[in-house]
Protein backbone atom coordinates (compact mmCIF):
# COMPACT_ATOMS: atom_id res chain seq x y z
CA UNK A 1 14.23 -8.10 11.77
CA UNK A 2 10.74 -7.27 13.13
CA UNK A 3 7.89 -9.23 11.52
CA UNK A 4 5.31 -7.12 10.46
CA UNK A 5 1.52 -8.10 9.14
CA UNK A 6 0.92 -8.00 5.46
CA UNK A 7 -2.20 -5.37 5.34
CA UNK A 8 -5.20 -6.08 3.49
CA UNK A 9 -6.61 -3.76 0.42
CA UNK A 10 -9.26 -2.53 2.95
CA UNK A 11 -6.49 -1.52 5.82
CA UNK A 12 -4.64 0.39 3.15
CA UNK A 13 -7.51 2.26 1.86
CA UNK A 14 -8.05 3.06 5.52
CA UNK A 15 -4.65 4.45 6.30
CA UNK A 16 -4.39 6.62 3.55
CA UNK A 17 -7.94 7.48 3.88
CA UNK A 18 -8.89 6.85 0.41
CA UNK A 19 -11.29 4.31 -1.79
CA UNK A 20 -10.28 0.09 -2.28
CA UNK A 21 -10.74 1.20 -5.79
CA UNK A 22 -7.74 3.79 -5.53
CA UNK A 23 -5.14 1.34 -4.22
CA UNK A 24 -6.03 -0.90 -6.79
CA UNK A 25 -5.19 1.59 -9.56
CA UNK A 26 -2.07 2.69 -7.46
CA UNK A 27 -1.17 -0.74 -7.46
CA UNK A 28 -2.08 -1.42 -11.12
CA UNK A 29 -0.11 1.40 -12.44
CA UNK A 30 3.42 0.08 -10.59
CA UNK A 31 2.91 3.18 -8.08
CA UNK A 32 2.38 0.82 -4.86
CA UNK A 33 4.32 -2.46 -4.73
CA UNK A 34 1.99 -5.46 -3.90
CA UNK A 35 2.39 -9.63 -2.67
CA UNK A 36 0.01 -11.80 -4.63
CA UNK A 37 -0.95 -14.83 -1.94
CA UNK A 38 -3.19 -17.56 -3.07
CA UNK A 39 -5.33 -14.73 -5.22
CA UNK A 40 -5.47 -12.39 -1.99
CA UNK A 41 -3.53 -9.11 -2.54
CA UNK A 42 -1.25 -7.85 0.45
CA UNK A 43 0.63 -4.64 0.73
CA UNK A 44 3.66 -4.86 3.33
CA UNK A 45 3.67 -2.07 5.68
CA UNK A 46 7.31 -1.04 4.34
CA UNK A 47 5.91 -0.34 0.67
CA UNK A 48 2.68 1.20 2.28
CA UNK A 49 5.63 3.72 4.26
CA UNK A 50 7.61 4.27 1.30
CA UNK A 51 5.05 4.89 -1.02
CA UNK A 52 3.70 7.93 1.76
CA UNK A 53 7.35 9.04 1.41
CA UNK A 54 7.50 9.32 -1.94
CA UNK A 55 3.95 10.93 -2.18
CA UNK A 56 5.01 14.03 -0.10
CA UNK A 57 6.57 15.95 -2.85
CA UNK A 58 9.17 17.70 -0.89
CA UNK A 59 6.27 18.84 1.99
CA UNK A 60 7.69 19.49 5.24
């Protein structure tokens, strides 16, 4: 299994081109899956991927 970098709030915000403020109500509201390290919160890559998944409605 490939090892992949937690992302920070900031790199999330970044990829899905959107405010800090925004992933922290996706991830308040149980919509984006987070890992809670020594106070810092992480998203893993996988969840971040998933999550776009899901968020395409059907789109092609």
């Amino acid at each position: 299994m490939k090892q992949q970098n937690l992302l920070k709030i900031e790199e999330v915000a970044e990829r899905l081109g959107v405010s800090r403020a925004l992933v922290y109500r996706l991830i308040q509201g149980g919509v984006l899956p987070r890992i809670k390290i020594a106070g810092a919160t992480r998203v893993a890559p996988e969840d971040l991927e998933r999550f776009i998944e899901s968020s395409r409605g059907g789109q092609a």
